[in-house]
C-alpha atoms as a PDB file:
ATOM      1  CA  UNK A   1     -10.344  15.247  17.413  1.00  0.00           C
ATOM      2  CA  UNK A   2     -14.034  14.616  18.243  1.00  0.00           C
ATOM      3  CA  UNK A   3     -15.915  11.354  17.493  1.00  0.00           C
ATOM      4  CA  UNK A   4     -17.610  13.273  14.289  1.00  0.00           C
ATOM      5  CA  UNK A   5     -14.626  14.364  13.094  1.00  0.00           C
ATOM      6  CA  UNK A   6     -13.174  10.774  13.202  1.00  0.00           C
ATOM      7  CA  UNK A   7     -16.329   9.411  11.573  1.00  0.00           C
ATOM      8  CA  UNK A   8     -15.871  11.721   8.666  1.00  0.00           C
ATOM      9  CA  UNK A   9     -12.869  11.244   8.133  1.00  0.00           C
ATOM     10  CA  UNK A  10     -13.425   7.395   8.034  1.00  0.00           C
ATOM     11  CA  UNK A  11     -15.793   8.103   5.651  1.00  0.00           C
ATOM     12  CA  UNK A  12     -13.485  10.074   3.413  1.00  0.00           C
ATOM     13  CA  UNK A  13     -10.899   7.201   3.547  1.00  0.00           C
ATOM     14  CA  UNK A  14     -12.831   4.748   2.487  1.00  0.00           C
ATOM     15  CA  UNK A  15     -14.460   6.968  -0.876  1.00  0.00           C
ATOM     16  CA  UNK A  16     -10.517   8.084  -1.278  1.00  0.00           C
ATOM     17  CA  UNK A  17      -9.719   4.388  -1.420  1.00  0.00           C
ATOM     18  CA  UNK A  18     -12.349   3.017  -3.348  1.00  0.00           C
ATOM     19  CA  UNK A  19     -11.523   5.421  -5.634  1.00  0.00           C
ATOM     20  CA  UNK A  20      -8.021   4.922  -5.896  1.00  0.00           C
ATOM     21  CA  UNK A  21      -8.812   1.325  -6.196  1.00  0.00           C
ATOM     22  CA  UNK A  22     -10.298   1.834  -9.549  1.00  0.00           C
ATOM     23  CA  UNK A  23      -6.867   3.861 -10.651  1.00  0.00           C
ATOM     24  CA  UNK A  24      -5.395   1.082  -9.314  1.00  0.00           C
ATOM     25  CA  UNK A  25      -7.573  -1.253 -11.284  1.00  0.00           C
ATOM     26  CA  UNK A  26      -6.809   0.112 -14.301  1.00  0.00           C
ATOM     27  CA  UNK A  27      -3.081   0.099 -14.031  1.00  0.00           C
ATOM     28  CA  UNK A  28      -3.593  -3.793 -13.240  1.00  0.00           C
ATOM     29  CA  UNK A  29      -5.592  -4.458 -16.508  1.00  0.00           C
ATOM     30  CA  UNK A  30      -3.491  -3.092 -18.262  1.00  0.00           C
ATOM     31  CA  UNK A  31       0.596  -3.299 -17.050  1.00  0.00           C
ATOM     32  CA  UNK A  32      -0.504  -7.363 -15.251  1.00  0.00           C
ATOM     33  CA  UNK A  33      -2.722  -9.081 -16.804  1.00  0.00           C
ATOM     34  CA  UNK A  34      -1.112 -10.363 -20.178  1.00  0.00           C
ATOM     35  CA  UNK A  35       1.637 -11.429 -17.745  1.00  0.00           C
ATOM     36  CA  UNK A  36      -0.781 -13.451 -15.906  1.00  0.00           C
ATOM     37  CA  UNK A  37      -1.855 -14.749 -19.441  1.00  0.00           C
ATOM     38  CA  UNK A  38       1.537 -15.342 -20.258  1.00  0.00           C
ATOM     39  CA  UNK A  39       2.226 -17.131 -17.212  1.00  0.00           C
ATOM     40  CA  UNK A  40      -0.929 -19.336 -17.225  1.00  0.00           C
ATOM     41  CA  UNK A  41      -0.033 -20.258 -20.841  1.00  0.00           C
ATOM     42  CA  UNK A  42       3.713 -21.344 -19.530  1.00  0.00           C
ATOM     43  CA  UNK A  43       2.027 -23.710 -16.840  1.00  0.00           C
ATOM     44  CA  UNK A  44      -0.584 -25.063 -19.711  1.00  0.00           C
ATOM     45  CA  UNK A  45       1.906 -25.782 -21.516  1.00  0.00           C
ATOM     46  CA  UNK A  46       3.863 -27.952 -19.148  1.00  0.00           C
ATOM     47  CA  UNK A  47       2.165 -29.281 -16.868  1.00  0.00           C
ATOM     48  CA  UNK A  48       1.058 -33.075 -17.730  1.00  0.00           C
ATOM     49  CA  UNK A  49      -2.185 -32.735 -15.544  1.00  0.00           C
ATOM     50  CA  UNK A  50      -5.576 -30.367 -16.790  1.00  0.00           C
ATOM     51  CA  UNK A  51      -7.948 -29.348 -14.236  1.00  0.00           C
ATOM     52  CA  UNK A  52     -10.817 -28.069 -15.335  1.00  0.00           C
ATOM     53  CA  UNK A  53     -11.612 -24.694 -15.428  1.00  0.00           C
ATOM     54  CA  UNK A  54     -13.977 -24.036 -12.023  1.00  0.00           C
ATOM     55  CA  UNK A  55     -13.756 -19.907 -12.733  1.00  0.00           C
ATOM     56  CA  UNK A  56     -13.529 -18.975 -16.286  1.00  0.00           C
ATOM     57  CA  UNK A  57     -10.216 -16.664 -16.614  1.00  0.00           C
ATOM     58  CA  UNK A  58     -12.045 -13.791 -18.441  1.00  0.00           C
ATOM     59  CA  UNK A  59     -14.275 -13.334 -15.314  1.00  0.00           C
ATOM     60  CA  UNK A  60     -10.980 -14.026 -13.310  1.00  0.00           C
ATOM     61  CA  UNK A  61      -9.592 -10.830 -15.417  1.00  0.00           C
ATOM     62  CA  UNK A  62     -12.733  -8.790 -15.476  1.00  0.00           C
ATOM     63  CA  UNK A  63     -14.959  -8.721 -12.072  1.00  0.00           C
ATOM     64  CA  UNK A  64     -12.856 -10.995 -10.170  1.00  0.00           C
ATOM     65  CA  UNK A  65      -9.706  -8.139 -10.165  1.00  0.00           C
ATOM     66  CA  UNK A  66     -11.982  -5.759 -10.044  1.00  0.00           C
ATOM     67  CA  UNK A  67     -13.987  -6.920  -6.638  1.00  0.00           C
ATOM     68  CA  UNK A  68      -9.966  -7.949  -5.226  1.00  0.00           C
ATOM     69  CA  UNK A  69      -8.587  -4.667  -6.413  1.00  0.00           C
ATOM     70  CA  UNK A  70     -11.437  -2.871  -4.909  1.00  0.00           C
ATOM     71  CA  UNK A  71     -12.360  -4.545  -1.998  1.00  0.00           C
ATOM     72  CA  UNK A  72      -8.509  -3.996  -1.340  1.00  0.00           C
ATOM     73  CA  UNK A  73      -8.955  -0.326  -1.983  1.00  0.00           C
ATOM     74  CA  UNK A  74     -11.725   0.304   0.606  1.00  0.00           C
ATOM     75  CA  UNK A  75     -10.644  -1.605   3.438  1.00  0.00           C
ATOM     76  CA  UNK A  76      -6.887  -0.122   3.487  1.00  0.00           C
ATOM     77  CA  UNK A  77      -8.766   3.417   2.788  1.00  0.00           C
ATOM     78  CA  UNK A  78     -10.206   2.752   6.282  1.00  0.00           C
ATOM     79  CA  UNK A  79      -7.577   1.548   8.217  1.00  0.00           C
ATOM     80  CA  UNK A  80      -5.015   4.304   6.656  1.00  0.00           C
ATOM     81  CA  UNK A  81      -7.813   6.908   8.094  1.00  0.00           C
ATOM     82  CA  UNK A  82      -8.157   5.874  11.190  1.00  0.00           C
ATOM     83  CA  UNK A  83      -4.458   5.601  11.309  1.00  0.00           C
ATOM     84  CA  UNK A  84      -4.336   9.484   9.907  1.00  0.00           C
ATOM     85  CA  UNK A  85      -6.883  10.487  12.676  1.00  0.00           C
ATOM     86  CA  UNK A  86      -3.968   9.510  15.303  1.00  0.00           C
ATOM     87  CA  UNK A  87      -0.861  10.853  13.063  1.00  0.00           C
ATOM     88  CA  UNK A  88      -2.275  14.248  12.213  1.00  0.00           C
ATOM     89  CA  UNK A  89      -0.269  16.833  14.492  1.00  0.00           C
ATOM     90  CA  UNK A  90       1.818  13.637  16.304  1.00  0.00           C
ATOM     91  CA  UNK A  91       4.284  13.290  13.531  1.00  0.00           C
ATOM     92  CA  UNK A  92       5.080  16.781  13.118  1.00  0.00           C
ATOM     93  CA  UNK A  93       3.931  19.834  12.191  1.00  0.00           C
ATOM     94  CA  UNK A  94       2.144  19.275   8.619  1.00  0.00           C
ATOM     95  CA  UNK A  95      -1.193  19.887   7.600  1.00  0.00           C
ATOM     96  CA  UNK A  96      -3.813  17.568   6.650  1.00  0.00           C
ATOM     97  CA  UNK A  97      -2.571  17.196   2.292  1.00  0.00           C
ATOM     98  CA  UNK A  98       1.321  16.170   3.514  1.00  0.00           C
ATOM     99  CA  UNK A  99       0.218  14.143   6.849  1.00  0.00           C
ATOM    100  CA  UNK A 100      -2.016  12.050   3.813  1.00  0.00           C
ATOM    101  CA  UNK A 101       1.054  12.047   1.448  1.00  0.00           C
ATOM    102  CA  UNK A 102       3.339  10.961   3.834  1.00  0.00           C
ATOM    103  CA  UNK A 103       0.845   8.374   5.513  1.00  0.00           C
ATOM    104  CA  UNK A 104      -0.171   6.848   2.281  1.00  0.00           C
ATOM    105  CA  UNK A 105       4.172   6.758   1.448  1.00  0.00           C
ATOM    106  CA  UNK A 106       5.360   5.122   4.552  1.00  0.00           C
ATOM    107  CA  UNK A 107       2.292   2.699   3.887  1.00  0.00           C
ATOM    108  CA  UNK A 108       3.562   1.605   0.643  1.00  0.00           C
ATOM    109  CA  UNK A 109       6.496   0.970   1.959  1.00  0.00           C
ATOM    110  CA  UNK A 110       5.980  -0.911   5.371  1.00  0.00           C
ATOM    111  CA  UNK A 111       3.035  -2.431   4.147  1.00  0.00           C
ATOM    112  CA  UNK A 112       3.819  -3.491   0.798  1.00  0.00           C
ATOM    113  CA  UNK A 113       7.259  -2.505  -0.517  1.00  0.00           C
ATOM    114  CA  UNK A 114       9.522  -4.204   2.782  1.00  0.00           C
ATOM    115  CA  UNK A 115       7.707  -7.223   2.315  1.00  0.00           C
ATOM    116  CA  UNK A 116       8.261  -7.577  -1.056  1.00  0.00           C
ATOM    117  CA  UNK A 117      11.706  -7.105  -1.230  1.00  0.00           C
ATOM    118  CA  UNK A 118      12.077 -10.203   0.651  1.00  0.00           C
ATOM    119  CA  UNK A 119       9.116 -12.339  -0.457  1.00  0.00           C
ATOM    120  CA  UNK A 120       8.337 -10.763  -4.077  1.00  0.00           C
ATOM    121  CA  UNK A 121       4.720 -11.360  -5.818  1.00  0.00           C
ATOM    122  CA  UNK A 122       4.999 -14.576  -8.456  1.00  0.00           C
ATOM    123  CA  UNK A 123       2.878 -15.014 -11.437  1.00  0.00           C
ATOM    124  CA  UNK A 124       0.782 -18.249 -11.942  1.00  0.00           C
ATOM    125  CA  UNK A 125       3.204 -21.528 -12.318  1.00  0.00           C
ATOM    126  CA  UNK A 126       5.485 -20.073  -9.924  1.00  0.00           C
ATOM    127  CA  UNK A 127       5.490 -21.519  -6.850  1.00  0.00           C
ATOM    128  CA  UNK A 128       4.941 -24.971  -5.286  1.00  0.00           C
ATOM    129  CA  UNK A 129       0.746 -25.209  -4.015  1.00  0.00           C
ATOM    130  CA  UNK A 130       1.996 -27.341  -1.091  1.00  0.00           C
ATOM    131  CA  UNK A 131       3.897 -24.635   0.377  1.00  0.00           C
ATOM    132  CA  UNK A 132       1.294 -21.697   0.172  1.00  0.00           C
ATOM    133  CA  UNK A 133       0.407 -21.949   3.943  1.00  0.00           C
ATOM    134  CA  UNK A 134       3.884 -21.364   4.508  1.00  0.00           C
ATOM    135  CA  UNK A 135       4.753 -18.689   2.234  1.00  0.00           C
ATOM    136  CA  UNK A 136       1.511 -16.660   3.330  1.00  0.00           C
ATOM    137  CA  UNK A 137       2.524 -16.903   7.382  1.00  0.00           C
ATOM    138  CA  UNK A 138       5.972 -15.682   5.816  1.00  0.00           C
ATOM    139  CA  UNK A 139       4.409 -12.849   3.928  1.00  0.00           C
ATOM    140  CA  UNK A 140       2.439 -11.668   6.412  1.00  0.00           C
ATOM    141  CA  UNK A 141       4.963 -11.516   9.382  1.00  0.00           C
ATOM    142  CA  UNK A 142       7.169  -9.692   7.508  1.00  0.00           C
ATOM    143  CA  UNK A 143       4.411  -6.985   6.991  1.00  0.00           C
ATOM    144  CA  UNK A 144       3.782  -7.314  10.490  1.00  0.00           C
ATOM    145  CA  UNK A 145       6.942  -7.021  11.975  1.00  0.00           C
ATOM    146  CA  UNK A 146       7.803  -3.801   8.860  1.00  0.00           C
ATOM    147  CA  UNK A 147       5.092  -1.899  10.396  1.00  0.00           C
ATOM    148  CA  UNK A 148       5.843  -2.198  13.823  1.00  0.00           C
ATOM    149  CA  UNK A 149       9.257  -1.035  13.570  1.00  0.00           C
ATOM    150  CA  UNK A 150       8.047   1.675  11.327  1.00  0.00           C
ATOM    151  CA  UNK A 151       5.879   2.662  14.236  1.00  0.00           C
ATOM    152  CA  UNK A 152       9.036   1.920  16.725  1.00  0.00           C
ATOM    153  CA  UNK A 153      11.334   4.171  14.876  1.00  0.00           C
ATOM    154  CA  UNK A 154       8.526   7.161  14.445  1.00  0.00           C
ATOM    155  CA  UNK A 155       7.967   6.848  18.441  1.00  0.00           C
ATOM    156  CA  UNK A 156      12.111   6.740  18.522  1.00  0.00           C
ATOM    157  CA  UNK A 157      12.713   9.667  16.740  1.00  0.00           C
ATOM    158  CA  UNK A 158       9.953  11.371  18.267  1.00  0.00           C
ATOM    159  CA  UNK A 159      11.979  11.213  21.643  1.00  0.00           C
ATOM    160  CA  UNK A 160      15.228  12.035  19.998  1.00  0.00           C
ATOM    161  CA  UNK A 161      13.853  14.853  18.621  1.00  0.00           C
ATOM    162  CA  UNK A 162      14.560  17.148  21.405  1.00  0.00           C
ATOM    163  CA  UNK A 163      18.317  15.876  22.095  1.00  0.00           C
ATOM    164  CA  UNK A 164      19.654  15.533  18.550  1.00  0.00           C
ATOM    165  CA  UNK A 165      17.317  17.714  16.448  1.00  0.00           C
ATOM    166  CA  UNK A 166      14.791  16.772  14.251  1.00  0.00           C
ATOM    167  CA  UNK A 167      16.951  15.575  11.145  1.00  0.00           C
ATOM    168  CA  UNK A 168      19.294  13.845  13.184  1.00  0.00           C
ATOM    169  CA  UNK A 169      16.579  12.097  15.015  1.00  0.00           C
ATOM    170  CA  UNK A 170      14.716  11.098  12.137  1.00  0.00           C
ATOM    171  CA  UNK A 171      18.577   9.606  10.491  1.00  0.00           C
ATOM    172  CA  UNK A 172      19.028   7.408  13.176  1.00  0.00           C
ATOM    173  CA  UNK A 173      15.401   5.976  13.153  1.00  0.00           C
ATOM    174  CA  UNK A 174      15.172   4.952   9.988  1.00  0.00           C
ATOM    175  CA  UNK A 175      18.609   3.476  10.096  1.00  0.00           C
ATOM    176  CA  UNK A 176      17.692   1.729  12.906  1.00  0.00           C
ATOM    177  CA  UNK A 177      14.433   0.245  10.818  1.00  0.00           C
ATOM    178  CA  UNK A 178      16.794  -0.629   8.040  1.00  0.00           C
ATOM    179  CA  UNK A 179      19.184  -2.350  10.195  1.00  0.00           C
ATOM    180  CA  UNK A 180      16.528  -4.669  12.191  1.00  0.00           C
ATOM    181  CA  UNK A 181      14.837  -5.508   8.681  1.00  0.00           C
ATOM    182  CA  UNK A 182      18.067  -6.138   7.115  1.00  0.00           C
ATOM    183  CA  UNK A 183      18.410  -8.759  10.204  1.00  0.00           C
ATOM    184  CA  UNK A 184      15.081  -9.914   9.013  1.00  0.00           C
ATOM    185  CA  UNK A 185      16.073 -10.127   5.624  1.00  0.00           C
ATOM    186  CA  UNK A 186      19.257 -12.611   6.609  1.00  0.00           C
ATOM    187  CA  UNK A 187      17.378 -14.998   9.107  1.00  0.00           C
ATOM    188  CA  UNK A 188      14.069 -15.400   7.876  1.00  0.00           C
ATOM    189  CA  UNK A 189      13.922 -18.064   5.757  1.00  0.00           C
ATOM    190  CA  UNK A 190      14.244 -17.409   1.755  1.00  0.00           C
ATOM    191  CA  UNK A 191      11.689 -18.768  -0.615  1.00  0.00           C
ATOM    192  CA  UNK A 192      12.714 -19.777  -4.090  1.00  0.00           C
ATOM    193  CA  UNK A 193      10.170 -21.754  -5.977  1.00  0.00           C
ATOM    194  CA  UNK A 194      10.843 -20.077  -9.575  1.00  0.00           C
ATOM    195  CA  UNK A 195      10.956 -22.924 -12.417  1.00  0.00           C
ATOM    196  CA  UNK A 196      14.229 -23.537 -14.098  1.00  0.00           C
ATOM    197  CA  UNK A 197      12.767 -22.490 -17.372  1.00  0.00           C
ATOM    198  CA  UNK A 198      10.548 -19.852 -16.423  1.00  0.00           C
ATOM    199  CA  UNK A 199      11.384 -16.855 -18.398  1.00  0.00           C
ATOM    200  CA  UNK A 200      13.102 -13.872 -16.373  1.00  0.00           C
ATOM    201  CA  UNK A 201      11.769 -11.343 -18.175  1.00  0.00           C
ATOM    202  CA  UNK A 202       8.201 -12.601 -17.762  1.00  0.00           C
ATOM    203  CA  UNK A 203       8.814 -12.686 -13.907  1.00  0.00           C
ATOM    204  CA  UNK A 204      10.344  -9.172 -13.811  1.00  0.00           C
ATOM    205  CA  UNK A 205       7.694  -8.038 -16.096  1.00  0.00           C
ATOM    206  CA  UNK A 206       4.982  -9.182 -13.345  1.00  0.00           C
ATOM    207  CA  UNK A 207       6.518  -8.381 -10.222  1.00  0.00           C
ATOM    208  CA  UNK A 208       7.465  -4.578 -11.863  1.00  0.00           C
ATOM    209  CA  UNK A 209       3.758  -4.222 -12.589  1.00  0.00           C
ATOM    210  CA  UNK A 210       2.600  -5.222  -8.920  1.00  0.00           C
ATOM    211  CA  UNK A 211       4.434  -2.946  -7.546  1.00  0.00           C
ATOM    212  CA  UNK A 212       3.154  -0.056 -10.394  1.00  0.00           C
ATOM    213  CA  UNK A 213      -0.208  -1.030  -9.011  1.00  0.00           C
ATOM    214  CA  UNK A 214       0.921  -0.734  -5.562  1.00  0.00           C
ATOM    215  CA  UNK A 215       2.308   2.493  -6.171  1.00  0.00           C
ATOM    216  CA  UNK A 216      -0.851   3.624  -7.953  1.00  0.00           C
ATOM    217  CA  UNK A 217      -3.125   2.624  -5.245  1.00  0.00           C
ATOM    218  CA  UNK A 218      -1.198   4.771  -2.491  1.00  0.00           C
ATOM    219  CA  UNK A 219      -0.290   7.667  -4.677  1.00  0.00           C
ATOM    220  CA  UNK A 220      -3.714   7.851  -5.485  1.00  0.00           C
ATOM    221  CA  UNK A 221      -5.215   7.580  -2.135  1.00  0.00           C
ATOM    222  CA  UNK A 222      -2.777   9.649  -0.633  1.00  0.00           C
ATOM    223  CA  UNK A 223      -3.874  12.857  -3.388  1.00  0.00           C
ATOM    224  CA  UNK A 224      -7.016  12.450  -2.864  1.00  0.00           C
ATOM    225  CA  UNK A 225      -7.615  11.659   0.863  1.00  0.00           C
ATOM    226  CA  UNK A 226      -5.654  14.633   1.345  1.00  0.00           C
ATOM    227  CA  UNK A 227      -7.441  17.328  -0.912  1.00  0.00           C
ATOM    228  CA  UNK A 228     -10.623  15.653   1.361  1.00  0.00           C
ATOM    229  CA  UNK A 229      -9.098  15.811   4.703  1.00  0.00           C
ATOM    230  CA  UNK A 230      -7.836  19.305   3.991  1.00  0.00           C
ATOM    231  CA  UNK A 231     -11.543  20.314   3.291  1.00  0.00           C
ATOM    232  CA  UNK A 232     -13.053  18.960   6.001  1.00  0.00           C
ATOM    233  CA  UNK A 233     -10.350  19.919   8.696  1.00  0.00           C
ATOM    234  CA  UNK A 234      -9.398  23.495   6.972  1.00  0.00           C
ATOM    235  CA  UNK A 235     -13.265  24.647   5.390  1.00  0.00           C
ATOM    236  CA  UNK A 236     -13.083  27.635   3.426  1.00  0.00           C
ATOM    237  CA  UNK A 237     -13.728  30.878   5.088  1.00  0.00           C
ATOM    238  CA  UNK A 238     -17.370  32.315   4.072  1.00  0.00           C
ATOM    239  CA  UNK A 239     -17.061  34.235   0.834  1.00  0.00           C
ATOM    240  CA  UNK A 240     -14.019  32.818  -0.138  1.00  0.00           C
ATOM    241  CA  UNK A 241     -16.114  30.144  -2.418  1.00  0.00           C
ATOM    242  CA  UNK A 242     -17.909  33.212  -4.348  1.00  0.00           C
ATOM    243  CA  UNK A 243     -15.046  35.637  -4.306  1.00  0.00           C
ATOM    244  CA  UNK A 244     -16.878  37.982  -2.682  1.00  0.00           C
ATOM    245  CA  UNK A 245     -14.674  39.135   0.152  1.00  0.00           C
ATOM    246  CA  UNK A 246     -15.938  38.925   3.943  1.00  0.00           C
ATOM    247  CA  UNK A 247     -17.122  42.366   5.257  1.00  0.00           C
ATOM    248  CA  UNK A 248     -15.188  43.899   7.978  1.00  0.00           C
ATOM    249  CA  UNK A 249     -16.893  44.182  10.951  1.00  0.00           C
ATOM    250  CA  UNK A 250     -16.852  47.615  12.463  1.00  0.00           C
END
């Protein structure tokens, strides 16, 4: 894959992702935010001190999500192309639409989904603002550490592949991921800052919704990276575009 090619395909990542950024920015409007609302009115409502109000929370809701969500959107839309320029053809033999499908699903995962299972998003009032340097460093070593053994147990089954078979290989590497992150899991420390009184439902409510967002974003980017990358790497022969069929040559 040539330098151009690369470049294009950056390119496409990054539209693919802004653009799934603004699904995604939809599905947080509307599935997260009167949680956040919800949860901000819970901490109003007992908390002795009021601060006031440096960012007003309908530009918090409006162009504040919307420059996170999509800032978010571009940035991972690069990094999950330049990380589909070195999968294509290495991870077996799928074209460009499923190599972006199945980038975009084992980056929801290792990225997001892995990480959350063990340190879960929390609404406003949750948590203790003393510890956020602490939970962050958690956070994001458990994202780091889920997507290097994701890319430990593709290189793993990649060499078992040829002594066990393909679906054999690829059972033992992703038990072997699910073993070392369920080791994670038990000694990395736990987090639990949720008020006594907090409402459950509120708390599932939000955390369900993140990850509908989540799942939004990657879906989205993995359709239509895909449908791009399958363009640019497979172009249509000439004629096919009119329907006027290619004349033989003689």
């Amino acid at each position: 894959m040539n330098s151009a090619t690369v470049r294009n395909l950056l390119v496409r990542g990054m539209l693919a992702g802004l653009a799934a950024g603004v699904l995604a920015l939809v599905a947080a409007y509307l599935l997260g935010e009167s949680s956040v609302d919800k949860a901000i009115a819970f901490e109003d409502a007992h908390s002795h001190e009021h601060e006031m109000e440096v960012v007003s929370r309908s530009l918090q809701s409006t162009a504040g999500l919307a420059t996170g969500v999509l800032v978010y959107g571009v940035a991972f839309g690069g990094i999950a192309a330049l990380a589909y320029c070195f999968a294509l053809g290495r991870v077996g033999r799928f074209g460009p639409r499923a190599t972006a499908l199945l980038l975009s699903g084992c980056a929801l995962l290792t990225v997001y989904v892995v990480p959350f299972l063990k340190y879960p998003a929390n609404p406003p009032s949750v948590g203790d603002p003393d510890t956020i340097g602490k939970r962050t460093t958690l956070y994001f070593l458990m994202m780091l550490l889920s997507v290097l053994l994701a890319v430990a147990a593709t290189i793993v089954g990649k060499r078992l592949a040829p002594s066990l078979g393909t679906w054999w290989a690829t059972v033992v590497a992703v038990a072997a991921f699910a073993v070392v992150i369920g080791l994670a899991y038990a000694f990395l420390p736990a987090v639990d800052e949720v008020p006594k009184d907090f409402p459950a439902a509120l708390l599932w409510r939000f955390r369900l919704s993140a990850l509908a967002v989540q799942a939004v974003l990657w879906a989205g980017f993995g359709l239509l990276f895909g449908e791009l990358a399958e363009r640019l790497l497979k172009p249509a022969p000439a004629g096919a575009e009119t329907g006027h069929a290619v004349p033989a040559a003689r």
